[in-house]
Protein backbone atom coordinates (compact mmCIF):
# COMPACT_ATOMS: atom_id res chain seq x y z
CA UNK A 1 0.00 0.00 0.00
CA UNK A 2 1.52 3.48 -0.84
CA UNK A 3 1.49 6.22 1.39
CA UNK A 4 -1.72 8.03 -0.05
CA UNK A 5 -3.59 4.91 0.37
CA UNK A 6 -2.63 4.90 3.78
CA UNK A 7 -3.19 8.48 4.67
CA UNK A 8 -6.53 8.40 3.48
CA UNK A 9 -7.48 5.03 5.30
CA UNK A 10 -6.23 6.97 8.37
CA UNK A 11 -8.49 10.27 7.57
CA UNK A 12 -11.86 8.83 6.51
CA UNK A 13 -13.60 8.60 9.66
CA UNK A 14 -12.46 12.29 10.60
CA UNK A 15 -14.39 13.62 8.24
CA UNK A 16 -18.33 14.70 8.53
CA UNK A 17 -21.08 15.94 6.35
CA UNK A 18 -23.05 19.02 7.34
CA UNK A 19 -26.75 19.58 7.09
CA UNK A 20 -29.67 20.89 8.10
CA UNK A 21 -33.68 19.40 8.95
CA UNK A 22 -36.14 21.21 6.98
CA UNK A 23 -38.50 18.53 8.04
CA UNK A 24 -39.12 15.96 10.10
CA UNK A 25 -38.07 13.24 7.51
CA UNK A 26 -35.73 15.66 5.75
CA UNK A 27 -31.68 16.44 5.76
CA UNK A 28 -30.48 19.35 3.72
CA UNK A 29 -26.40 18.99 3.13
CA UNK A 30 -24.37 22.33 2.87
CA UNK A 31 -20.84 21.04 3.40
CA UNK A 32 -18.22 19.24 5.04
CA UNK A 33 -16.49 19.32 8.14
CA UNK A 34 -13.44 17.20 10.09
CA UNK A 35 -12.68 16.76 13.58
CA UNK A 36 -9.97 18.75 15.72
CA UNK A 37 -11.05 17.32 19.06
CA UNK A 38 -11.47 13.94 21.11
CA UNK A 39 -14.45 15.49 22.67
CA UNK A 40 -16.55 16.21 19.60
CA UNK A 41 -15.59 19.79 17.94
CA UNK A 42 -15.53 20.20 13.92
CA UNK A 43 -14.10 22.55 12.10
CA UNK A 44 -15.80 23.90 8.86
CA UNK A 45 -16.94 27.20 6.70
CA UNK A 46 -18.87 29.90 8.54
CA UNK A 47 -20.16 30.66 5.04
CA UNK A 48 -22.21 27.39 5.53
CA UNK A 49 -24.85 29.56 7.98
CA UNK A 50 -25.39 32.41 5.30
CA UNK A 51 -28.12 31.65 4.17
CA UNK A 52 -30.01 29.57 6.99
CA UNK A 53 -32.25 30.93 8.88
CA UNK A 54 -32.14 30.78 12.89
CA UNK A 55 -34.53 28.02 12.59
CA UNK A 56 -32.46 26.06 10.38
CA UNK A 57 -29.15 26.63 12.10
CA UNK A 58 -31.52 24.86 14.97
CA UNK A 59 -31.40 22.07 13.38
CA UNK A 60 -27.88 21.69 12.34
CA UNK A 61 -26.66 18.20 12.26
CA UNK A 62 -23.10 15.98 11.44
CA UNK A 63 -23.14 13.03 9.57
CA UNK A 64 -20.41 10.48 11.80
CA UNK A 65 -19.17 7.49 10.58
CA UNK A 66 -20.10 4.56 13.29
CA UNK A 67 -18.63 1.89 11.61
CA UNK A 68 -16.31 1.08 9.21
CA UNK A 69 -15.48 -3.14 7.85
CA UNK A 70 -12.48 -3.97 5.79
CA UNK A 71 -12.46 -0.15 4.46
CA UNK A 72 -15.49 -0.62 2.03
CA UNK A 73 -18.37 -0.89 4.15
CA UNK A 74 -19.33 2.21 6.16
CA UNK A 75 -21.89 3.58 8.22
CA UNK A 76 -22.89 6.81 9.22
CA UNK A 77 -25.40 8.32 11.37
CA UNK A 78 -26.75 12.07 11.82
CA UNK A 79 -25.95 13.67 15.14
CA UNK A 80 -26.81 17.32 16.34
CA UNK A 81 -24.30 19.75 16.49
CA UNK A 82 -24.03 23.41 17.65
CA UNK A 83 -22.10 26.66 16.63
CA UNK A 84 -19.43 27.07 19.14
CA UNK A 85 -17.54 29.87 17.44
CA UNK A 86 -17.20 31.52 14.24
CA UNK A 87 -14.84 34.22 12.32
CA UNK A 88 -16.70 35.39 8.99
CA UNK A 89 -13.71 37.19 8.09
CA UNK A 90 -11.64 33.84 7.65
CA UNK A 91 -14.82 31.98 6.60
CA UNK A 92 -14.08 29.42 9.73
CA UNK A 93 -16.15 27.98 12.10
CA UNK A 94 -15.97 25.58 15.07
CA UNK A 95 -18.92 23.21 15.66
CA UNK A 96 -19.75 21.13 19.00
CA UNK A 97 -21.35 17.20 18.18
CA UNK A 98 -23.66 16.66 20.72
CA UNK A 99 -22.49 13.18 21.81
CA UNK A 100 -19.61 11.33 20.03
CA UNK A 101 -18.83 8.52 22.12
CA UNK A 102 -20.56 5.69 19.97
CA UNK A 103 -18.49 6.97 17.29
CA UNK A 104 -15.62 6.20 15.36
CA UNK A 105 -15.03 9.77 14.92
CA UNK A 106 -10.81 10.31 14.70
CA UNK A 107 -9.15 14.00 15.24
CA UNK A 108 -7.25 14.92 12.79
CA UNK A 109 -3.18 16.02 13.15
CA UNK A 110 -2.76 19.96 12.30
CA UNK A 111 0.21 20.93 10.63
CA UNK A 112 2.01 24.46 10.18
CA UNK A 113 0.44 26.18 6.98
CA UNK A 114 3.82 28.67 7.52
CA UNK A 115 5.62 26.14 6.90
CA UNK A 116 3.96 25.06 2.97
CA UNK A 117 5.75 25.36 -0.03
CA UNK A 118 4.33 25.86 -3.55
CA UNK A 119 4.82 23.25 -5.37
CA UNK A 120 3.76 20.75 -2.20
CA UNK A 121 1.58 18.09 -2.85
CA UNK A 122 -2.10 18.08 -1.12
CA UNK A 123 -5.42 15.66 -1.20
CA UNK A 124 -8.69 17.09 0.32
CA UNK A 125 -10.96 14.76 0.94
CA UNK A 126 -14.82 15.61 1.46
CA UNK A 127 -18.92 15.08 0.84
CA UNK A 128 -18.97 16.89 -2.83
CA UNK A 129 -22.80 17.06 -4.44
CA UNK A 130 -23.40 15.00 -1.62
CA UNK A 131 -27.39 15.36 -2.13
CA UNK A 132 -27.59 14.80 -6.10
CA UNK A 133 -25.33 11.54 -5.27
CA UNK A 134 -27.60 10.24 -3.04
CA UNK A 135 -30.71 11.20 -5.41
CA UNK A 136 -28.78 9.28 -7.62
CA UNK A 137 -29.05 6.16 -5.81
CA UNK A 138 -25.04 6.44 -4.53
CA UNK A 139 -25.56 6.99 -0.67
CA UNK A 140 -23.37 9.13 1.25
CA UNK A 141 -20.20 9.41 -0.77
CA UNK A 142 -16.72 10.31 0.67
CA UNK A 143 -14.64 11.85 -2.35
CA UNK A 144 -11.04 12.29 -2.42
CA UNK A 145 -8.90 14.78 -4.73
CA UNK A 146 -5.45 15.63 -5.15
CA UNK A 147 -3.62 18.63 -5.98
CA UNK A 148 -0.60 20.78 -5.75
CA UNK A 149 -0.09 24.28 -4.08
CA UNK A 150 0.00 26.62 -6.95
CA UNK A 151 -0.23 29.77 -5.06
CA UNK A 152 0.12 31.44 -1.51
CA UNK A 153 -1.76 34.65 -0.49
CA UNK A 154 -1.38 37.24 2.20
CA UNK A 155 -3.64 39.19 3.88
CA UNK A 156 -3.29 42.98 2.38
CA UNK A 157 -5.00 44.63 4.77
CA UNK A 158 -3.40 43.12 7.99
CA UNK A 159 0.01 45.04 8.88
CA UNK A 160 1.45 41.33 9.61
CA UNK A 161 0.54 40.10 6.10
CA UNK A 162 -0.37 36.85 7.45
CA UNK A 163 -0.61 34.10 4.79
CA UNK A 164 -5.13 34.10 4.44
CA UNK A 165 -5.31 31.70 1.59
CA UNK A 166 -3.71 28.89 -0.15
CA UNK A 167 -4.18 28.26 -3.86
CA UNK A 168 -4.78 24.73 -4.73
CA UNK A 169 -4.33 23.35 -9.01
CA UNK A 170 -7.68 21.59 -8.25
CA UNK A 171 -11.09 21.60 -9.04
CA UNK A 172 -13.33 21.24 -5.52
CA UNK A 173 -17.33 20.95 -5.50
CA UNK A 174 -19.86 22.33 -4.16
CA UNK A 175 -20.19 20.71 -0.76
CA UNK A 176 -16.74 20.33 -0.39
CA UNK A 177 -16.40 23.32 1.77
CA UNK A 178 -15.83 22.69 5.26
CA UNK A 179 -13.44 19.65 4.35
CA UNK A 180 -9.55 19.68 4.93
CA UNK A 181 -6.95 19.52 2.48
CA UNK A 182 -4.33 17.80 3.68
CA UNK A 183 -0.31 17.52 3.24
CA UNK A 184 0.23 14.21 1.26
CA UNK A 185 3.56 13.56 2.85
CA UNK A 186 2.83 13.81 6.71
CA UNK A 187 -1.04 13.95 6.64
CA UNK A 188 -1.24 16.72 8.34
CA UNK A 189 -4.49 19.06 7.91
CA UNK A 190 -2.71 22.63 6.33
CA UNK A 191 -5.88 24.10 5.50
CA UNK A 192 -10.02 24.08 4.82
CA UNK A 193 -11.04 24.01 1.54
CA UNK A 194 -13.07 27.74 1.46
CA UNK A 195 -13.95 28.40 -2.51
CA UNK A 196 -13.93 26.73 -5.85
CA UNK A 197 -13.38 29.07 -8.91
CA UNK A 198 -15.95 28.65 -11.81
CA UNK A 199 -16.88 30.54 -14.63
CA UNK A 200 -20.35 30.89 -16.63
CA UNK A 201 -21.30 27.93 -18.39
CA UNK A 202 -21.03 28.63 -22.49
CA UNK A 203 -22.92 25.29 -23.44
CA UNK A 204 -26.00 26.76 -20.94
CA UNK A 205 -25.39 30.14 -20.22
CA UNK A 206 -29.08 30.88 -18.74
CA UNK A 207 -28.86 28.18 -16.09
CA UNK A 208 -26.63 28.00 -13.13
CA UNK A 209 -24.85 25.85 -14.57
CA UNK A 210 -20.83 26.52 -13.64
CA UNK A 211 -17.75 25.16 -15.61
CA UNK A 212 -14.84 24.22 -12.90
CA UNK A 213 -11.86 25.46 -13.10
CA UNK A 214 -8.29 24.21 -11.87
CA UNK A 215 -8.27 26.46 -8.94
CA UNK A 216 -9.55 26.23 -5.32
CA UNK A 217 -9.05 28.28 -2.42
CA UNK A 218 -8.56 26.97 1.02
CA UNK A 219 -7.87 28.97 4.27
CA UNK A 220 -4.80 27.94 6.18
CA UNK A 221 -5.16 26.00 8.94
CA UNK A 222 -2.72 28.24 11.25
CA UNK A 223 -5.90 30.38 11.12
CA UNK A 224 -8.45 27.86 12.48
CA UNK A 225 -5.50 27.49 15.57
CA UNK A 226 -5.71 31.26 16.68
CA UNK A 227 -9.72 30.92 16.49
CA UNK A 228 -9.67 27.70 18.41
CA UNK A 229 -7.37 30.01 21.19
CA UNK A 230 -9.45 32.63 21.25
């Protein structure tokens, strides 16, 4: 088995879908998330909330994996979770599961997003068009994608010009925010993936209907340390 193979046997049951209960019968998924904690906090996107209403952010709820056979077969279930803290700014947001024990749920290792390179190999690894892949008779589907850093941003307004985003020669999904992308050497978490890039669809230019491009943004995970300290 090579090292990727490995890494990602050793991440899959950190990371969580996000969603919301419009109904009773009903689970609405916005994102992804991964877990920073042994006692049950995930990390995702504050930009998941924008458009919920108080109602809906009620209802908020992870999707844990309970059980997991020979690497194939998996299990999830849905579990509560509440909005511990959030920085808009940074598009971050720390989450609290409401239990966790009869889960399989594994924290993930944080690395030191001063410390990447461009050039640096990455995987993220998340719950893309999680809802249409269900629809289409798929189930919950954990998605993997690999990548290289292709550019490094800092923060022009702060006086520090702290890095604030890492460029990523990838295309990520919608529903992919939330998830980690992850060093492919140490598997280490160096950032969540924030934004994918598209541009106007030219086959179906009156539907919303985006054409991906070979860029993603992700927020450095340096930034989700100084919110979980504050």
């Amino acid at each position: 088995m090579n090292n990727l193979q490995q890494n990602i046997k050793e991440i899959k049951n950190s990371i969580v879908a996000i969603g919301f209960q419009p109904t009773s019968n009903q689970i609405t998924i916005i994102g992804s998330g991964f877990s920073i904690s042994e006692d049950g906090k995930i990390i995702s996107c504050a930009h998941l909330l924008k458009n919920l209403t108080p109602e809906q952010i009620e209802t908020l709820k992870a999707n844990v994996m309970v059980e997991q056979k020979d690497n194939d077969f998996e299990r999830y279930q849905w579990i509560p979770i509440h909005l511990l803290n959030k920085n808009d700014a940074n598009d971050l947001a720390i989450f609290q599961l409401s239990s966790y024990e009869d889960t399989i749920l594994k924290k993930v290792n944080l690395g030191d997003s001063d410390k990447v390179e461009l050039g640096q190999d990455v995987y993220f690894i998340g719950f893309p068009y999680a809802a249409q892949l269900i629809n289409d008779g798929f189930g919950i589907t954990l998605v993997v994608n690999r990548g290289i850093i292709s550019n490094i941003k800092r923060d022009g307004v702060d006086l520090e010009h702290k890095r604030n985003w890492l460029i990523i020669d990838a295309i990520s999904n919608p529903g992919n925010s939330g998830c980690p992308v992850i060093n492919s050497e140490t598997n280490e978490v160096i950032g969540v993936m924030s934004i994918s890039f598209r541009t106007p669809s030219k086959v179906q230019p009156n539907l919303d209907i985006r054409e991906p491009m070979h860029i993603a943004g992700a927020k450095p995970i340096n930034l989700v340390k100084k919110l979980l300290n504050n």
